[in-house]
C-alpha atoms as a PDB file:
ATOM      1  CA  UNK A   1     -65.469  43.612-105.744  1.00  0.00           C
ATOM      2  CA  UNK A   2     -68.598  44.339-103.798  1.00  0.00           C
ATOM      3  CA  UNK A   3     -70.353  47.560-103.023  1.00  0.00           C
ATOM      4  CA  UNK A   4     -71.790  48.582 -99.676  1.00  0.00           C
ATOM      5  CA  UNK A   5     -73.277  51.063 -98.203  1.00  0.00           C
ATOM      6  CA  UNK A   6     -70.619  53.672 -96.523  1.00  0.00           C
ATOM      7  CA  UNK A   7     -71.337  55.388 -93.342  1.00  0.00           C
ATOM      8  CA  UNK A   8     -72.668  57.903 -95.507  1.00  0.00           C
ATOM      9  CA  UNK A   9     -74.931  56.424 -96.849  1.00  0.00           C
ATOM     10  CA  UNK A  10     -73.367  56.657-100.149  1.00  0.00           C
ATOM     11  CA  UNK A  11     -71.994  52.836-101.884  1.00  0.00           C
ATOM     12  CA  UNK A  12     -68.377  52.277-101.770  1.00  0.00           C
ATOM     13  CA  UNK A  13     -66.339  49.806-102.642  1.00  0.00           C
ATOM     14  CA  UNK A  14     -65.073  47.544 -99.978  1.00  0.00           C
ATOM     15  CA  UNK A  15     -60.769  46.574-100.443  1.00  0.00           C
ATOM     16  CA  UNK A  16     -60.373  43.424-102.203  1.00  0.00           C
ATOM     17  CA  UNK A  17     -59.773  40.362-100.302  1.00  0.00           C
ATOM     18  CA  UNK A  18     -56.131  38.234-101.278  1.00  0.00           C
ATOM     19  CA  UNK A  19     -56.958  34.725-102.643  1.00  0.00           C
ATOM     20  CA  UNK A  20     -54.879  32.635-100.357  1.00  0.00           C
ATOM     21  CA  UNK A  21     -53.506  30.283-103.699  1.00  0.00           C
ATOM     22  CA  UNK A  22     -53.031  34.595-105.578  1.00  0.00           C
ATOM     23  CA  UNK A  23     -49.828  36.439-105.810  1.00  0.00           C
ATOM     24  CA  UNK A  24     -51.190  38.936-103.499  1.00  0.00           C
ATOM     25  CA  UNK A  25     -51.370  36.309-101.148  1.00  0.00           C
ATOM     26  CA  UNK A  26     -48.118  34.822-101.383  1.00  0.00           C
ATOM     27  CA  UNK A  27     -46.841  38.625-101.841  1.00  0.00           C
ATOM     28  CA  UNK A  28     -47.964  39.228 -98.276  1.00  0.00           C
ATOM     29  CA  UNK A  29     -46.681  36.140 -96.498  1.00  0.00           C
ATOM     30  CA  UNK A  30     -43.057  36.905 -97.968  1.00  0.00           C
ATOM     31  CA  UNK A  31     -42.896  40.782 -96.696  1.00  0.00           C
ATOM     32  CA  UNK A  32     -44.538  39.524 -93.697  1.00  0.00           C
ATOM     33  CA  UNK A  33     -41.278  36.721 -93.294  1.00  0.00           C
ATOM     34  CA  UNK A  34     -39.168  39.266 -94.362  1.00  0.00           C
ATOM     35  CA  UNK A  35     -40.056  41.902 -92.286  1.00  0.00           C
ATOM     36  CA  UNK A  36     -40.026  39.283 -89.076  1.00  0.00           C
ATOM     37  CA  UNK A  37     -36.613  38.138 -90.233  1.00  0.00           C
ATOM     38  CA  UNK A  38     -35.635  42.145 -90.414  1.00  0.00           C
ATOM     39  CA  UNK A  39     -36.936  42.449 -86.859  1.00  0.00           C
ATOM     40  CA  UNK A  40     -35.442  39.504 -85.380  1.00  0.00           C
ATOM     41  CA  UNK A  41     -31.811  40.358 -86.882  1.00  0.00           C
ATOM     42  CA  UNK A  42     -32.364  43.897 -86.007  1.00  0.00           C
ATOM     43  CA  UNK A  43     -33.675  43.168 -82.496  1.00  0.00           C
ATOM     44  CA  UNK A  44     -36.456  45.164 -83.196  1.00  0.00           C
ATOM     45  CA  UNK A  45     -34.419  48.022 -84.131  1.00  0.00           C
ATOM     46  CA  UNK A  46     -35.267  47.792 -87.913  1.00  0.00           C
ATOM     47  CA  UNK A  47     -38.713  46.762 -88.620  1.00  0.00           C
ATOM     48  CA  UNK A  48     -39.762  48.289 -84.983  1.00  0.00           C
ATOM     49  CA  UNK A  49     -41.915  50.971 -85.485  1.00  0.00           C
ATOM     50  CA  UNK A  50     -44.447  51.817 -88.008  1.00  0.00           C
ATOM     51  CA  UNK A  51     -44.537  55.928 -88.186  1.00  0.00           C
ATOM     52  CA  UNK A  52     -45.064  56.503 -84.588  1.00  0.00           C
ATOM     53  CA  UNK A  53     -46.791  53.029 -83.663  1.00  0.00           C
ATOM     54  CA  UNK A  54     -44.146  50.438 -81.920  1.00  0.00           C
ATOM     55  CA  UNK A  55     -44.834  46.852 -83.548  1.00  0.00           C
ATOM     56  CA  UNK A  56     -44.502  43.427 -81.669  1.00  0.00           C
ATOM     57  CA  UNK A  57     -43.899  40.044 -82.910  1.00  0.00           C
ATOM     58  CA  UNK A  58     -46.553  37.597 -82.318  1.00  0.00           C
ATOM     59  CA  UNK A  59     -45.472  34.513 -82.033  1.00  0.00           C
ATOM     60  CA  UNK A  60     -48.189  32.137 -82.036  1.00  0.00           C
ATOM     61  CA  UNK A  61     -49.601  28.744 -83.607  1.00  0.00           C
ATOM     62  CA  UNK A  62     -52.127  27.792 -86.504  1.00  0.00           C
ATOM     63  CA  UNK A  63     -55.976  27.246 -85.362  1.00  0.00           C
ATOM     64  CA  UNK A  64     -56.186  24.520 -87.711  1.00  0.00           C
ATOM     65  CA  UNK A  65     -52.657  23.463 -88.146  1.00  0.00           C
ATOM     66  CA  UNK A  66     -51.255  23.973 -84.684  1.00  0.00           C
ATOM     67  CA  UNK A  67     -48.562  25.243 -87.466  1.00  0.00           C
ATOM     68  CA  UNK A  68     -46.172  28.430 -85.729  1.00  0.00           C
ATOM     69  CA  UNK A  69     -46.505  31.618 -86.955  1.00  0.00           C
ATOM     70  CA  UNK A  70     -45.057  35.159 -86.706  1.00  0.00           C
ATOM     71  CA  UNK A  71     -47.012  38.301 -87.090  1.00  0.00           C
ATOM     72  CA  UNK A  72     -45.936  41.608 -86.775  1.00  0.00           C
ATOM     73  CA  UNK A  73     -48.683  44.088 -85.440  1.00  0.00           C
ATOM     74  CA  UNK A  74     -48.916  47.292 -83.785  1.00  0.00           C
ATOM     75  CA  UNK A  75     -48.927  47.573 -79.705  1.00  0.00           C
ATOM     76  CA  UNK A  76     -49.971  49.700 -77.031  1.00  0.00           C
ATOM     77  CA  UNK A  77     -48.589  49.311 -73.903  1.00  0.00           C
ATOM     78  CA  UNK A  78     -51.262  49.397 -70.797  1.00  0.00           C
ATOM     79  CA  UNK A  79     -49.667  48.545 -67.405  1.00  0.00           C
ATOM     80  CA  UNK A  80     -48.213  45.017 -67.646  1.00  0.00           C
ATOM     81  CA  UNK A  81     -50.449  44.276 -70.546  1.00  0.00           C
ATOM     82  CA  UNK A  82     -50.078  44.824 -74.610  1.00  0.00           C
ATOM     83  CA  UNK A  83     -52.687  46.061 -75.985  1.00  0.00           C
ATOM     84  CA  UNK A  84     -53.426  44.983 -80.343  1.00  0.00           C
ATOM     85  CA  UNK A  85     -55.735  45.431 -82.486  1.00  0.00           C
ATOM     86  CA  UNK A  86     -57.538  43.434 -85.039  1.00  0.00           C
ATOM     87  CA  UNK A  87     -58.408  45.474 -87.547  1.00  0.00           C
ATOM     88  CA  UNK A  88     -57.050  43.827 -91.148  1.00  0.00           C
ATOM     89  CA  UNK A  89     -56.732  47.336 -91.986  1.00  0.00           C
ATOM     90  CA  UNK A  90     -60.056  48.008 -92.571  1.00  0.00           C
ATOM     91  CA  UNK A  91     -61.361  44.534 -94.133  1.00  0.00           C
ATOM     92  CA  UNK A  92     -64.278  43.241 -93.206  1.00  0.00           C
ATOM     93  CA  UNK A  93     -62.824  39.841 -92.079  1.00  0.00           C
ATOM     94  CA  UNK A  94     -60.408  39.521 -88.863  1.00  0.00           C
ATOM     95  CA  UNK A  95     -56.884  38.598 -89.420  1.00  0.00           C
ATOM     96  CA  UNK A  96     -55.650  35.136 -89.013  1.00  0.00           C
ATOM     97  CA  UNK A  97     -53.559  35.884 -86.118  1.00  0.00           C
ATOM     98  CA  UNK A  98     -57.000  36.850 -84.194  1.00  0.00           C
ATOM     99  CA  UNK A  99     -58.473  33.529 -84.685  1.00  0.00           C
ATOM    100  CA  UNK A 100     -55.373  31.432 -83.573  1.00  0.00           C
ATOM    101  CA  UNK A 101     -54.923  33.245 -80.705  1.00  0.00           C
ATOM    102  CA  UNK A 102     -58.675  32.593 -79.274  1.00  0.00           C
ATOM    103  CA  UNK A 103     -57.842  28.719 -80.199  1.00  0.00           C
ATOM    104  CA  UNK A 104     -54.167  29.168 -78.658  1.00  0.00           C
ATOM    105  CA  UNK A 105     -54.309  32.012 -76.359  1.00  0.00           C
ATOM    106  CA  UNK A 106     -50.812  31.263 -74.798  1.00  0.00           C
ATOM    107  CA  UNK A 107     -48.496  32.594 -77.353  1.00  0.00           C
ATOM    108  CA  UNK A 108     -44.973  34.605 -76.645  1.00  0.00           C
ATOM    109  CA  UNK A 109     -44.345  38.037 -78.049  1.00  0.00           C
ATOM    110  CA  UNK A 110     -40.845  39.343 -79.330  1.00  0.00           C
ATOM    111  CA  UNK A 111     -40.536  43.437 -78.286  1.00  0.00           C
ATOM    112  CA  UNK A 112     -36.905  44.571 -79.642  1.00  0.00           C
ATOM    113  CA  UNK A 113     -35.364  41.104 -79.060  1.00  0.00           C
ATOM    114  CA  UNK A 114     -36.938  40.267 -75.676  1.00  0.00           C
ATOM    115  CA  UNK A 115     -39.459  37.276 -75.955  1.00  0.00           C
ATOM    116  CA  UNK A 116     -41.985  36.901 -73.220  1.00  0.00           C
ATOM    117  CA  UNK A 117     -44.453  34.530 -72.470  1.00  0.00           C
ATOM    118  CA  UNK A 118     -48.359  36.377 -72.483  1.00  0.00           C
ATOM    119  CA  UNK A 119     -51.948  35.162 -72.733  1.00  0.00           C
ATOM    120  CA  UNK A 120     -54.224  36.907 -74.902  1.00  0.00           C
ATOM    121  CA  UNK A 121     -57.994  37.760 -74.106  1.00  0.00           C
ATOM    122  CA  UNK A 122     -60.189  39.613 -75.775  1.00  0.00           C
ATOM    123  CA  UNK A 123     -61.005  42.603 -74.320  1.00  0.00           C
ATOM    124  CA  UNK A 124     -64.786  43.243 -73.128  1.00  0.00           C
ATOM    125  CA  UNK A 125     -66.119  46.070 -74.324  1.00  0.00           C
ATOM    126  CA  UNK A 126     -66.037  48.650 -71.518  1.00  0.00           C
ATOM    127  CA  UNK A 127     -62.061  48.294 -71.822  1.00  0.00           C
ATOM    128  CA  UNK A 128     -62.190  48.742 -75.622  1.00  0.00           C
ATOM    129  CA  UNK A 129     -64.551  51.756 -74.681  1.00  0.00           C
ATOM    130  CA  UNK A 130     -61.778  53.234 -72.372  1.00  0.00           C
ATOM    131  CA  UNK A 131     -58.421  52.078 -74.177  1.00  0.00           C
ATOM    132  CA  UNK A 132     -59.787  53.176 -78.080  1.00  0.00           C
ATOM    133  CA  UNK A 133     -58.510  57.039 -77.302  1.00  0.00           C
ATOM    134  CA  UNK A 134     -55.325  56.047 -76.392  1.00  0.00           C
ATOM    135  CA  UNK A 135     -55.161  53.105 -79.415  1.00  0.00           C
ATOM    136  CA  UNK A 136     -56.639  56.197 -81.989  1.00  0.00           C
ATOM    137  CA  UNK A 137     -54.044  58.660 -80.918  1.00  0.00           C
ATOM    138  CA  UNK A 138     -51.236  56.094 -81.442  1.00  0.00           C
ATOM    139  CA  UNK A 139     -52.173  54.829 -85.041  1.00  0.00           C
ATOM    140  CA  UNK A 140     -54.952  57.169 -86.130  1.00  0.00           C
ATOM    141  CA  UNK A 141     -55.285  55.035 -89.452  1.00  0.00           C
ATOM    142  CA  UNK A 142     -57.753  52.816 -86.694  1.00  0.00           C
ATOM    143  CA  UNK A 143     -60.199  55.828 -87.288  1.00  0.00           C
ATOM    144  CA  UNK A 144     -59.637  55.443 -91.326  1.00  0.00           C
ATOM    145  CA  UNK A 145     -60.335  51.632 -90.632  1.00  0.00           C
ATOM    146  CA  UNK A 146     -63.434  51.937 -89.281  1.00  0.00           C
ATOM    147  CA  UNK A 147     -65.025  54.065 -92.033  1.00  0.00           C
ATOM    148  CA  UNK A 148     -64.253  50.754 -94.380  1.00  0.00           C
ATOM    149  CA  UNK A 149     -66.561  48.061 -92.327  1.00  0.00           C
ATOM    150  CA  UNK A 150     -68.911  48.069 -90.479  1.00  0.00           C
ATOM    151  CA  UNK A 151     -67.495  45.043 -88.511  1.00  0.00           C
ATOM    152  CA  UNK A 152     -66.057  46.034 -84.385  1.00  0.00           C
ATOM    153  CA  UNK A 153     -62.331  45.579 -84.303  1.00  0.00           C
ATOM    154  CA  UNK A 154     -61.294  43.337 -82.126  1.00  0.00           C
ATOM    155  CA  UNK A 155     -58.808  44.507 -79.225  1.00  0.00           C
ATOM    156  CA  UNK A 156     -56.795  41.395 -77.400  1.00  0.00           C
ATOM    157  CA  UNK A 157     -54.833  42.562 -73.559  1.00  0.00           C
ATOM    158  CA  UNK A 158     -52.046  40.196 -74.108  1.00  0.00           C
ATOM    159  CA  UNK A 159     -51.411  39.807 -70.556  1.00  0.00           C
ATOM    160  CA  UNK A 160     -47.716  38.237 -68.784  1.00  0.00           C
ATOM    161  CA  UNK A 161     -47.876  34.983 -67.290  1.00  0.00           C
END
């Protein structure tokens, strides 16, 4: 593992990263497939909510691969638009899911067994200024996140179409 420099000032150790051929690796894809599977069955009523946070189902395809893929992550809801996060919890890499949707921005999300069609965008940076206070309050574990990287979380308006 590899030390930085905290916000501090003081050297912490950042999270380890999963090797994608290690059994944390392949440990997170299965509660990730199990927890879609427990969602989809459920129609969002198991699998739904994460303390207070609401969680979607983002159904969307490999950069690379063009593969499909299903990702649960937490939501805010802003007008017609969803509102999510990529924070890794904390890592200092982005998610997968946050660079397949800039190569396939048309993906469908799956809110407690509805599936509609949105495009995601990346929000600019006066509407991650005004939305973070809302997005804080909801899953205040954002605020823990931050004090792990120094890296800006990405925040994607998945917007109807």
């Amino acid at each position: 593992m590899e030390a930085k420099k905290g916000l501090a000032g003081k050297f912490t150790t950042a999270m380890p990263q999963p090797r994608p051929d290690g059994p944390l690796f392949f440990l997170a894809k299965l509660m990730t497939k199990m927890h879609v599977a427990l969602y989809r069955l459920s129609k969002g009523r198991l699998g739904g909510r994460m303390d207070a946070a609401r969680l979607l189902v983002l159904h969307h395809r490999g950069a690379k691969t063009g593969q499909p893929r299903a990702t649960p992550v937490i939501y805010l809801e802003d007008g017609p638009n969803l509102v999510v996060v990529a924070s890794m919890g904390g890592q200092d890499v982005n998610p997968a899911w946050y660079h397949n949707l800039r190569a396939h921005p048309e993906i469908e999300v799956d809110i407690r067994g509805q599936r509609r069609p949105v495009r995601a965008r990346l929000a600019t940076a006066e509407e991650t200024t005004a939305l973070w206070p809302q997005l804080s309050r909801m899953w205040p574990a954002f605020e823990d996140y931050k004090k792990r990287t120094d890296r800006e979380f990405p925040v994607f308006l998945l917007e109807p179409r």
